[in-house]
C-alpha atoms as a PDB file:
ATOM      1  CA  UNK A   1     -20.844  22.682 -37.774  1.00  0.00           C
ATOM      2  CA  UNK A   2     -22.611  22.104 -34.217  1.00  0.00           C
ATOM      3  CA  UNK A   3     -23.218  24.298 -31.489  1.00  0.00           C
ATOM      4  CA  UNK A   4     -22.187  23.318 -27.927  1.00  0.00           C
ATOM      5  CA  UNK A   5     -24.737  21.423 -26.856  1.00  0.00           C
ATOM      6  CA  UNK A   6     -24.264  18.984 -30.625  1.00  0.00           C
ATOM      7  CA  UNK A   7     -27.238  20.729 -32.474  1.00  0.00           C
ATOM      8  CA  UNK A   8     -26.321  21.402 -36.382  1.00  0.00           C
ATOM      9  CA  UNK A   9     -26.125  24.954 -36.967  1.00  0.00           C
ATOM     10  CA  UNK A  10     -27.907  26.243 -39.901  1.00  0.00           C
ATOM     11  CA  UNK A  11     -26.675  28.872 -42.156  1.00  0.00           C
ATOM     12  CA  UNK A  12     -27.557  31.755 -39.773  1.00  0.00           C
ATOM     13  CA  UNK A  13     -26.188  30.145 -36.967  1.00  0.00           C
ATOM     14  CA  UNK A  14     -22.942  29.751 -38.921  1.00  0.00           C
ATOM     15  CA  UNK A  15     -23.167  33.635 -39.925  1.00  0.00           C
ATOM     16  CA  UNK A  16     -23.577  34.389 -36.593  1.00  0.00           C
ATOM     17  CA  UNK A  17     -21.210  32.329 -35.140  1.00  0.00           C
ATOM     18  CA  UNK A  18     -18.485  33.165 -37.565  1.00  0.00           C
ATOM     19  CA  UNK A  19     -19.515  37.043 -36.356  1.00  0.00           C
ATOM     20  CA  UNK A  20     -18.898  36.151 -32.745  1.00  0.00           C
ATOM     21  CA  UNK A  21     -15.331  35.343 -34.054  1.00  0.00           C
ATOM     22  CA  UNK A  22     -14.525  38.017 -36.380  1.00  0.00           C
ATOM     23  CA  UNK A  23     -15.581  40.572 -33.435  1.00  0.00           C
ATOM     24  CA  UNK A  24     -13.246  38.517 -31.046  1.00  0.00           C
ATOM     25  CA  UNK A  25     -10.251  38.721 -33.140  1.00  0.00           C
ATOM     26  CA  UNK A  26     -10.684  42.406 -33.441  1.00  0.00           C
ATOM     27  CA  UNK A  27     -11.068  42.540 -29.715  1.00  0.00           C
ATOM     28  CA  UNK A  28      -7.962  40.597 -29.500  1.00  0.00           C
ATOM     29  CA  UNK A  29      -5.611  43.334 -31.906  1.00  0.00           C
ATOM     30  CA  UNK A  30      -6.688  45.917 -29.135  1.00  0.00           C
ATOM     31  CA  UNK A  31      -7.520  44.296 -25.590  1.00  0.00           C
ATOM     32  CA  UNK A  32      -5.205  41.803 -23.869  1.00  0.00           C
ATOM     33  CA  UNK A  33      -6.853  38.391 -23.722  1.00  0.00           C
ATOM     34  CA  UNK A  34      -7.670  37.980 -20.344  1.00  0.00           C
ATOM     35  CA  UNK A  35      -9.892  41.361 -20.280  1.00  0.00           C
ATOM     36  CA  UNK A  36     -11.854  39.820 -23.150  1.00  0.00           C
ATOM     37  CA  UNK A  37     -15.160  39.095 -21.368  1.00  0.00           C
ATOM     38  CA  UNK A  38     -18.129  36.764 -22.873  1.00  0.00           C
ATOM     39  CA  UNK A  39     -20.300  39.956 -22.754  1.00  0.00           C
ATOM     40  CA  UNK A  40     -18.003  42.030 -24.594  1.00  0.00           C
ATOM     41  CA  UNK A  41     -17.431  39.437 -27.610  1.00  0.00           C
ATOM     42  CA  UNK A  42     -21.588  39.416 -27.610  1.00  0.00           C
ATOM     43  CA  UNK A  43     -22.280  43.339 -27.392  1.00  0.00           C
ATOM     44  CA  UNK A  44     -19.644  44.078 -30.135  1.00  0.00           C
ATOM     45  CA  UNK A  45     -21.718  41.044 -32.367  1.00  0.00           C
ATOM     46  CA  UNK A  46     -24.517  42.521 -31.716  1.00  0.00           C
ATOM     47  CA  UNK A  47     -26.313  39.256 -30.026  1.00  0.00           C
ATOM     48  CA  UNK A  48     -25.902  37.865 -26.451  1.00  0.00           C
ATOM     49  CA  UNK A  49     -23.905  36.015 -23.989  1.00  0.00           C
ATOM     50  CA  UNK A  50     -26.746  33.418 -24.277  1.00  0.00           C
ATOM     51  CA  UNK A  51     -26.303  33.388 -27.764  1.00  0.00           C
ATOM     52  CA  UNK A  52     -22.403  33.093 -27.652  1.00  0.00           C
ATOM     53  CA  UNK A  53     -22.455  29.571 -25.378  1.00  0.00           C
ATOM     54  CA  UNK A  54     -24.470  28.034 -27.749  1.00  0.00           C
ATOM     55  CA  UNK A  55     -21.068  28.184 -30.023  1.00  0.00           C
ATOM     56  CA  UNK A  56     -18.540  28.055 -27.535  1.00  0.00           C
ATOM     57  CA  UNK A  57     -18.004  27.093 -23.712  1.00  0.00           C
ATOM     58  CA  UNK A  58     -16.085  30.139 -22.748  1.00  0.00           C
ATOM     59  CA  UNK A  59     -14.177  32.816 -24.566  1.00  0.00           C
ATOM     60  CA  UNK A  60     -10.676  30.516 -23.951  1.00  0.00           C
ATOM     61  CA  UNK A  61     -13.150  27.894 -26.399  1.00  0.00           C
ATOM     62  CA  UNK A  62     -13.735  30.158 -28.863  1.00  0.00           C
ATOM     63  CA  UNK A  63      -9.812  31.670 -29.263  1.00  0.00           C
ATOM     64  CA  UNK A  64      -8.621  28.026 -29.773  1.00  0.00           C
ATOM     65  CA  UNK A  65     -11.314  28.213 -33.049  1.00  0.00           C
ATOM     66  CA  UNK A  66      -9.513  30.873 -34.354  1.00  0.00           C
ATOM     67  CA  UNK A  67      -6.241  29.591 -33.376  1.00  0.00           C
ATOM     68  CA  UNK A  68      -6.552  26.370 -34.996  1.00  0.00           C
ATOM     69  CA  UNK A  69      -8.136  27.802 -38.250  1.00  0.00           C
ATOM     70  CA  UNK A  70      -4.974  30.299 -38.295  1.00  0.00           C
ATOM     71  CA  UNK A  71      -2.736  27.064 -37.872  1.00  0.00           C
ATOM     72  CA  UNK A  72      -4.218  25.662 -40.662  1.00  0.00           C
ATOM     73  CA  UNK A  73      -2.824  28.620 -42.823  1.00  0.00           C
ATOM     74  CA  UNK A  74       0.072  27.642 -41.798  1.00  0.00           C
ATOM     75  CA  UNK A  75       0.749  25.363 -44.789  1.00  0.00           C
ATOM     76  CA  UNK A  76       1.370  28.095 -47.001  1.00  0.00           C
ATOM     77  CA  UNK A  77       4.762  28.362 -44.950  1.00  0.00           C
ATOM     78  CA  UNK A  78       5.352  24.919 -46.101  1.00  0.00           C
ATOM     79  CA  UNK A  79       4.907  26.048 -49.666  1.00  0.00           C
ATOM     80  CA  UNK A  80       7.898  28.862 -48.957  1.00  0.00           C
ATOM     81  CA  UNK A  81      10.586  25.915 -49.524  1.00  0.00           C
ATOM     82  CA  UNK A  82       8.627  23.840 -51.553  1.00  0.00           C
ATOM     83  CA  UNK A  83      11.586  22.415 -54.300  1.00  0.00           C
ATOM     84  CA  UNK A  84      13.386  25.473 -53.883  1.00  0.00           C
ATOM     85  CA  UNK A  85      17.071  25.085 -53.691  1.00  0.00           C
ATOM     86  CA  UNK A  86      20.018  27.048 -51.568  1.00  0.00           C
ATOM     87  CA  UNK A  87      22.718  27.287 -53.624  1.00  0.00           C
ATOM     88  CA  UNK A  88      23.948  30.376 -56.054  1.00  0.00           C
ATOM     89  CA  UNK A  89      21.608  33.212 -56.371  1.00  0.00           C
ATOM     90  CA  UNK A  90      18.426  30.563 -56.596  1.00  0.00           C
ATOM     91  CA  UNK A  91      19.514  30.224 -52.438  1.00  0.00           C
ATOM     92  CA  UNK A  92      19.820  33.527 -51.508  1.00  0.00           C
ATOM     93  CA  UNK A  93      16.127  34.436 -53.061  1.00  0.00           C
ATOM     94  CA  UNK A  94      14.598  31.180 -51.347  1.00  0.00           C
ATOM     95  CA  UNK A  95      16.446  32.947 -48.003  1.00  0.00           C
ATOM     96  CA  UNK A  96      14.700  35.839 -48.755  1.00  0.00           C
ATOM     97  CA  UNK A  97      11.115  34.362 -49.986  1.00  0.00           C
ATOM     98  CA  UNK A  98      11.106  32.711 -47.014  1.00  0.00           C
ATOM     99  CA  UNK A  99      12.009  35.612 -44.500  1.00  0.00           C
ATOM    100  CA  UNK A 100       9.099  37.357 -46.710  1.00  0.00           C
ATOM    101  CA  UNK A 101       6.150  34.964 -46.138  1.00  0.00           C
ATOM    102  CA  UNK A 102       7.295  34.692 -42.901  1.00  0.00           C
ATOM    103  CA  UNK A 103       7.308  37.899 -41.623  1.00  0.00           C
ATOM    104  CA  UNK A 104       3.981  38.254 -43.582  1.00  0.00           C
ATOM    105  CA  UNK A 105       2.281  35.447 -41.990  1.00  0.00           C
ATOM    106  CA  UNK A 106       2.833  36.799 -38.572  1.00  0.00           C
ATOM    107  CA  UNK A 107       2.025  40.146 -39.494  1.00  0.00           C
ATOM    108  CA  UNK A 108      -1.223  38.957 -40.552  1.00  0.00           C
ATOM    109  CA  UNK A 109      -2.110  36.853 -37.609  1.00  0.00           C
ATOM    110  CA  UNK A 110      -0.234  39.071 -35.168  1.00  0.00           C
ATOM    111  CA  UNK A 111      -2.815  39.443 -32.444  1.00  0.00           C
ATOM    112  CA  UNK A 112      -4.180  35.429 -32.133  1.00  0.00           C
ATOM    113  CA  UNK A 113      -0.242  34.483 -32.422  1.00  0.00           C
ATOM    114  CA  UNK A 114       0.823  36.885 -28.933  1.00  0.00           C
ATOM    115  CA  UNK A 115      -2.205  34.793 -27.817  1.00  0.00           C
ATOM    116  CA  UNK A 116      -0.955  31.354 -28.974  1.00  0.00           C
ATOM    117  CA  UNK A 117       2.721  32.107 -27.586  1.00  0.00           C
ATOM    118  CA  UNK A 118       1.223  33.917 -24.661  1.00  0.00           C
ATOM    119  CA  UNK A 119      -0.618  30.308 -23.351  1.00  0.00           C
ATOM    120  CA  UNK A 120       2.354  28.096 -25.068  1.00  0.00           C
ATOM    121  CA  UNK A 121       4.575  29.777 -22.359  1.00  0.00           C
ATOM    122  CA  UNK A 122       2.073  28.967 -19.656  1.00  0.00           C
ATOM    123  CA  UNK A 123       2.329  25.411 -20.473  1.00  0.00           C
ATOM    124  CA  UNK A 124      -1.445  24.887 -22.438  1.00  0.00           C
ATOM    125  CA  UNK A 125      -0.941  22.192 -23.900  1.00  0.00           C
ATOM    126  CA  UNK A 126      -3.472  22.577 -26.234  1.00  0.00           C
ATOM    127  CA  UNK A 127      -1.986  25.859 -27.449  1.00  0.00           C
ATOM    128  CA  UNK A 128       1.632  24.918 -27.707  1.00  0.00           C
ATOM    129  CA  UNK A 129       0.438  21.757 -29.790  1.00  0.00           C
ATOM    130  CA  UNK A 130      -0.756  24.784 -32.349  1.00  0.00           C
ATOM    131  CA  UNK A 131       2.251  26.616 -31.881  1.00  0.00           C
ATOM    132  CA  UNK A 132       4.446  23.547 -32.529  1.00  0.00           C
ATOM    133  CA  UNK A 133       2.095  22.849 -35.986  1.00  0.00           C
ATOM    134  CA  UNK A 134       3.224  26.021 -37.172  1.00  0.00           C
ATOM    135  CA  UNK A 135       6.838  26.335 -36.705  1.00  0.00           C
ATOM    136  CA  UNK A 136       7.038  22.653 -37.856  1.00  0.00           C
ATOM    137  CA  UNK A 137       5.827  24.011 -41.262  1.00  0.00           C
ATOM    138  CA  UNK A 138       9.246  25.301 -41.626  1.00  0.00           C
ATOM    139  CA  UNK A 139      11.341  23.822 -39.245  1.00  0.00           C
ATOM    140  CA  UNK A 140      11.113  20.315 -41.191  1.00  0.00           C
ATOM    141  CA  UNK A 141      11.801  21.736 -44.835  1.00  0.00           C
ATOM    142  CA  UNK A 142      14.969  23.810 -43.759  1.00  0.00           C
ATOM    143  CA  UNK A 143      16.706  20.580 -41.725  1.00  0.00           C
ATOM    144  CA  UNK A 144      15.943  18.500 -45.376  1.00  0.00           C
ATOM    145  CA  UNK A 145      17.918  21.570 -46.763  1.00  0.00           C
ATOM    146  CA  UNK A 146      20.534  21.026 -44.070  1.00  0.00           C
ATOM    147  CA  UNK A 147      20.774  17.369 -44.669  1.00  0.00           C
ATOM    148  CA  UNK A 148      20.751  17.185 -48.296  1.00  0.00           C
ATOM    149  CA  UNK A 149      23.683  19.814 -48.271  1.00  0.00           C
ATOM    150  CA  UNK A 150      25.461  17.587 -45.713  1.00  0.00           C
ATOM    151  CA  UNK A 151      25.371  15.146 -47.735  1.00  0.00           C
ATOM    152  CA  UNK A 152      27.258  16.142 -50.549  1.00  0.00           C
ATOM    153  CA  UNK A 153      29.652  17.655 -48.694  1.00  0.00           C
ATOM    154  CA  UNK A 154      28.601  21.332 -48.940  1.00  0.00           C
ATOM    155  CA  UNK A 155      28.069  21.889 -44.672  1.00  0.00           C
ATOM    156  CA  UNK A 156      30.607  20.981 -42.175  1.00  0.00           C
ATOM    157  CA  UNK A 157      29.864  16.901 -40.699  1.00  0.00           C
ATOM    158  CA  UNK A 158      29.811  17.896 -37.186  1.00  0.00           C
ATOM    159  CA  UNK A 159      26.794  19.955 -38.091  1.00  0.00           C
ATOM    160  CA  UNK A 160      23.162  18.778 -37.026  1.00  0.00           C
ATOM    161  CA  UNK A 161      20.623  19.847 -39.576  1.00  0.00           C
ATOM    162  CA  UNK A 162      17.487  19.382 -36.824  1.00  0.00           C
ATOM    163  CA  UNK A 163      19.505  21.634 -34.437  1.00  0.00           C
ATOM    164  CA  UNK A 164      20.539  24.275 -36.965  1.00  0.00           C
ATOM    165  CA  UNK A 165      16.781  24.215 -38.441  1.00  0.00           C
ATOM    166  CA  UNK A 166      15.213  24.411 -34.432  1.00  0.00           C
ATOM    167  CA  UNK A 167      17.482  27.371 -33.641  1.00  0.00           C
ATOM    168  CA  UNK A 168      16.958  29.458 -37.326  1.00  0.00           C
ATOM    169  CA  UNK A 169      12.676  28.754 -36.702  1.00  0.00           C
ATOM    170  CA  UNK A 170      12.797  29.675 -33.328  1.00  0.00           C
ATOM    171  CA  UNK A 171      14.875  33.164 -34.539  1.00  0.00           C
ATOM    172  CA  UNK A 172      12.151  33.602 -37.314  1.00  0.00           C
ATOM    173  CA  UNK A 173       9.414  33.087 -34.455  1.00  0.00           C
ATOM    174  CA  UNK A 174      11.051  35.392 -31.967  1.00  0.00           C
ATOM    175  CA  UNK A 175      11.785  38.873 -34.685  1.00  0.00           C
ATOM    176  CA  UNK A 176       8.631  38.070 -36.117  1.00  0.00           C
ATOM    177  CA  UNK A 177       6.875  38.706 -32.562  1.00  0.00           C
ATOM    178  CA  UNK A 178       8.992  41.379 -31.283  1.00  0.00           C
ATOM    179  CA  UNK A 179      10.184  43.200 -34.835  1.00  0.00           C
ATOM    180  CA  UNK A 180       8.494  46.443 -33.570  1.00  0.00           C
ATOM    181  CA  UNK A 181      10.498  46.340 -31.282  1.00  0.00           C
ATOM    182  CA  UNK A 182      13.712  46.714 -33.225  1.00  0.00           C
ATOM    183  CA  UNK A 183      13.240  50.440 -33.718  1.00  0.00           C
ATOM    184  CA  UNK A 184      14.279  51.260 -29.996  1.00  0.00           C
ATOM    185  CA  UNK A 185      17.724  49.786 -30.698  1.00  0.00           C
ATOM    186  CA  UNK A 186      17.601  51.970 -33.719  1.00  0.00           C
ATOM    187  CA  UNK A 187      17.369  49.954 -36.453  1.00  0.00           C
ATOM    188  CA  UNK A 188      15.239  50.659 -39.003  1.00  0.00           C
ATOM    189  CA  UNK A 189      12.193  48.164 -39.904  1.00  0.00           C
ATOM    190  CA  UNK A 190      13.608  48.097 -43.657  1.00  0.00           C
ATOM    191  CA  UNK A 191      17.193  46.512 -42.718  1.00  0.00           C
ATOM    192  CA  UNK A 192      14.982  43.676 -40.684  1.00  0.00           C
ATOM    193  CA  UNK A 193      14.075  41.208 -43.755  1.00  0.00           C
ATOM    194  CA  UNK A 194      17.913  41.486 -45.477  1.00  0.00           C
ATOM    195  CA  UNK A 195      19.751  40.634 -42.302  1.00  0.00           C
ATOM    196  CA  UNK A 196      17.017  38.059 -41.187  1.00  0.00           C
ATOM    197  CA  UNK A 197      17.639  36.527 -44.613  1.00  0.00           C
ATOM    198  CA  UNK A 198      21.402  36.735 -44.483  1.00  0.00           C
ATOM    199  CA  UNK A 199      21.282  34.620 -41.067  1.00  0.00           C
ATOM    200  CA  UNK A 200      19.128  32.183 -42.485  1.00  0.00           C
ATOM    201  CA  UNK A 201      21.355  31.569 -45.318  1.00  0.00           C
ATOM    202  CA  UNK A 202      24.397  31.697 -43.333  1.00  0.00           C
ATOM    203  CA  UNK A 203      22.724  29.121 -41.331  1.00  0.00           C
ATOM    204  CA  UNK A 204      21.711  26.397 -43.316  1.00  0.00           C
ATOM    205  CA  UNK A 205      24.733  26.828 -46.106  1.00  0.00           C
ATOM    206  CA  UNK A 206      27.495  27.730 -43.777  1.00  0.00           C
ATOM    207  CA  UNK A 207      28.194  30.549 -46.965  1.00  0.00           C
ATOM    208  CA  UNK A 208      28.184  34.248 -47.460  1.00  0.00           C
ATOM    209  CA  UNK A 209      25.076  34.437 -49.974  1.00  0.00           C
ATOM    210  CA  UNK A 210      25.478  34.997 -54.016  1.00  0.00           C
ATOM    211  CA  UNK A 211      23.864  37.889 -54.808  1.00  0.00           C
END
């Protein structure tokens, strides 16, 4: 691990550095990004804003750290549909399992993920290339699902399993974000995962689910 200027950082410049971005992600649950200020990542660290650009060129720098790091998690959304299959009972749990880790994934990473999206929608590149890593985690093993149950005949021809698995991701993505949200329509934050799960099953069998 190097600093900015391509020193190695020892093991309290690590510890310090991996300080500076535990305090920012905290800052990031309760502040909206752009009020995040160099100085107030430093104070909360305990250091200074000297000390803080020796790790990262700005606080924009130092987000992408912790965005890539969270992308990297994002593998365990690969593992969701990992030789699981959709059909009888066995579907409707992977539907479900899936919804589950889901949900759970951007629950934990809820604050650097409104950041991620926030920038995506700007048009950073650099952000939307993370975004994109993580949705692909799922996107890819649901349109195999798609095309394997094409394929024997189990989901209509005219159906396109890369459009079908682009449209259910993009759902997951979107509740995920805005789930909180759910309550002013009046629906209660229990009923979310069952009828999330019932859409993605509908959606990549084209069948009510076996329960």
């Amino acid at each position: 691990m190097r600093t900015v200027d391509g020193r190695v950082a020892g093991r309290r410049g690590q510890a310090t550095r991996q300080k500076l971005l535990d305090c920012l992600s905290e800052m990031l649950s309760s502040s909206p990004y752009r009020d995040v200020k160099v100085i107030d990542v430093a104070r909360k660290a305990g250091t200074s804003p000297a000390t803080f650009y020796q790790y990262f060129p700005d606080v924009e720098g130092a987000v992408l750290e912790i965005a890539d790091s969270m992308a990297a998690e994002s593998a365990e959304l690969t593992e969701l549909l990992a030789g699981r299959t959709w059909t009888g009972k066995a579907g409707w749990q992977t539907a479900q399992d899936l919804v589950d880790g889901f949900l759970d994934f951007y629950r934990r990473h809820d604050a650097i993920l409104r950041v991620v999206d926030l920038a995506a929608a700007e048009g950073d590149k650099r952000f939307n290339k993370l975004r994109m890593k993580i949705l692909n985690a799922v996107n890819g093993s649901l349109s195999e699902a798609v095309t394997e149950l094409k394929a024997k005949g189990r989901v209509d021809k005219d159906v396109n399993p890369a459009a079908i698995a682009g449209s259910l991701v993009t759902m997951l993505a979107s509740v995920a974000a805005h789930h909180k949200g759910f309550t002013a329509w009046g629906v209660k934050q229990a009923e979310i995962k069952p009828n999330l799960a019932l859409l993605i099953y509908l959606g990549v069998t084209g069948k009510k689910p076996t329960k």
